[in-house]
C-alpha atoms as a PDB file:
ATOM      1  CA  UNK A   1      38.954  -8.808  17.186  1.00  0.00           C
ATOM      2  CA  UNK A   2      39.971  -5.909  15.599  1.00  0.00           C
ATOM      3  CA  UNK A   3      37.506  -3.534  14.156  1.00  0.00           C
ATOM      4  CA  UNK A   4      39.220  -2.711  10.469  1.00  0.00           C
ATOM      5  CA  UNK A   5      35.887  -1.844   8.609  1.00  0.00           C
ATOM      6  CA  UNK A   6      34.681   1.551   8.548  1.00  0.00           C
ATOM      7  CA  UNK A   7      31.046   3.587   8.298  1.00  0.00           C
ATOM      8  CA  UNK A   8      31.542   4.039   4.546  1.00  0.00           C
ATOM      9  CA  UNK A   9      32.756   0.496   3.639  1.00  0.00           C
ATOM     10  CA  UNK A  10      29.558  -1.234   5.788  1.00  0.00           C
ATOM     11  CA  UNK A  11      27.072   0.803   3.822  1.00  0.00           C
ATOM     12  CA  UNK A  12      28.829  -0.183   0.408  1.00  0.00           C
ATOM     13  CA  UNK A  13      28.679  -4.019   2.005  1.00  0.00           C
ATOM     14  CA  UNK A  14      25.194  -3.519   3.001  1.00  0.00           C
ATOM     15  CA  UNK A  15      23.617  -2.541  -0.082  1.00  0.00           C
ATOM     16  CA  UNK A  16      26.372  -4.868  -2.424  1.00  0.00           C
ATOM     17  CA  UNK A  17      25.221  -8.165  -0.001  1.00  0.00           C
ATOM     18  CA  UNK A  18      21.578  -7.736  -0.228  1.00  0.00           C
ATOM     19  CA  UNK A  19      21.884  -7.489  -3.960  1.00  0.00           C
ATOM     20  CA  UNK A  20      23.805 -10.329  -4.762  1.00  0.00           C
ATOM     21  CA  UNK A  21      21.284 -12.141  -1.741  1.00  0.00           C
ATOM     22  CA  UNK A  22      18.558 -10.978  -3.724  1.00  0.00           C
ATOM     23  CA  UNK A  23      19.869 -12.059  -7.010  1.00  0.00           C
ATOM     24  CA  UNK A  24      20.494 -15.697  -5.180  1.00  0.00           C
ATOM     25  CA  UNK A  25      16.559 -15.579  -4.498  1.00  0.00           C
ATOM     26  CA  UNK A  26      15.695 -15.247  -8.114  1.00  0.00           C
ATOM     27  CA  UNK A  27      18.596 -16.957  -9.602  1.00  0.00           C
ATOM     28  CA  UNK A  28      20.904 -19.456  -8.142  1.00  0.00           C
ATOM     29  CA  UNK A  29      20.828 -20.198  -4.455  1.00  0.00           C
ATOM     30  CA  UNK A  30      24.918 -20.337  -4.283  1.00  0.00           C
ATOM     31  CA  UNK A  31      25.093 -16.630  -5.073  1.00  0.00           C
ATOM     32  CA  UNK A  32      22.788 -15.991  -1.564  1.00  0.00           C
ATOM     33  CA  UNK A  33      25.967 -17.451   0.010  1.00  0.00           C
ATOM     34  CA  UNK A  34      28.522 -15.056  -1.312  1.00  0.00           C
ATOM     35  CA  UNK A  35      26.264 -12.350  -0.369  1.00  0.00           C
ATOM     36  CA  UNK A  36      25.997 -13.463   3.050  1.00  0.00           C
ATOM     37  CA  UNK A  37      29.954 -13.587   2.500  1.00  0.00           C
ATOM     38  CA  UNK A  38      30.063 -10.324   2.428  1.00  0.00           C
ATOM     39  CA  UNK A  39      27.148  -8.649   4.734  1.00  0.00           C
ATOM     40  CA  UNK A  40      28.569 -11.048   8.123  1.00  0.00           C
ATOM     41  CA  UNK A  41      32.139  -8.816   8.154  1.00  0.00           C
ATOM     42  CA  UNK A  42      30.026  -5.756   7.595  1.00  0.00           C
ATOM     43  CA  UNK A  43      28.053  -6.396  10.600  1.00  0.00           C
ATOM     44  CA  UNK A  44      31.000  -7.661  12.637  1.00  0.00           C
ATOM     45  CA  UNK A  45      32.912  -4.611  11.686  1.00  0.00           C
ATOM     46  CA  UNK A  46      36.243  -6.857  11.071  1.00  0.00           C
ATOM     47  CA  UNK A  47      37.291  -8.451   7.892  1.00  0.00           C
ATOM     48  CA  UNK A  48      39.845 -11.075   7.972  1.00  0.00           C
ATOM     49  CA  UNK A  49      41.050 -10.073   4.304  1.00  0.00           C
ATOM     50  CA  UNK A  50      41.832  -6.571   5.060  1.00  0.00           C
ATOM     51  CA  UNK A  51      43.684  -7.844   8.366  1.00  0.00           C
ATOM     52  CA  UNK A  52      45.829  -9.872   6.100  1.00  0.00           C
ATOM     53  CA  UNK A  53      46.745  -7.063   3.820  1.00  0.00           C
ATOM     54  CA  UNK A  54      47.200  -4.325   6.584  1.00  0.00           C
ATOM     55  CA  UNK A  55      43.937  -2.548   5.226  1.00  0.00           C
ATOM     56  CA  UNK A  56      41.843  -0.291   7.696  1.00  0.00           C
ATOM     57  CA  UNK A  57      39.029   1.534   6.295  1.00  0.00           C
ATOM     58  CA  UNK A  58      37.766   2.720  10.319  1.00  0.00           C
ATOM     59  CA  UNK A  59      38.831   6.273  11.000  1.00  0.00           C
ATOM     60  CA  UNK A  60      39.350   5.770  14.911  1.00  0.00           C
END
């Protein structure tokens, strides 16, 4: 698996995923799942979308 997702981009994940997790708590339980979406490539390090588009945000 190639590791496309750099330092920056995980922290922006991070903090955008437990939001929209947190707004799924208090809200509606679907939007949990998009933030969950979006925090398991941050934690993986590899996005399938930005492999698609030729996108690498990882500086090595």
């Amino acid at each position: 698996m190639n590791k496309n997702v750099g330092k920056t981009d995980k922290i922006v994940r991070v903090i955008l995923a437990l939001c929209i997790i947190a707004l799924g708590y208090v809200n509606q339980p679907w939007w949990g799942l998009i933030g969950v979406g979006i925090l398991i490539p941050a934690i993986v390090a590899s996005d399938p979308l930005y492999t698609l588009f030729k996108i690498n945000t990882n500086k090595n």
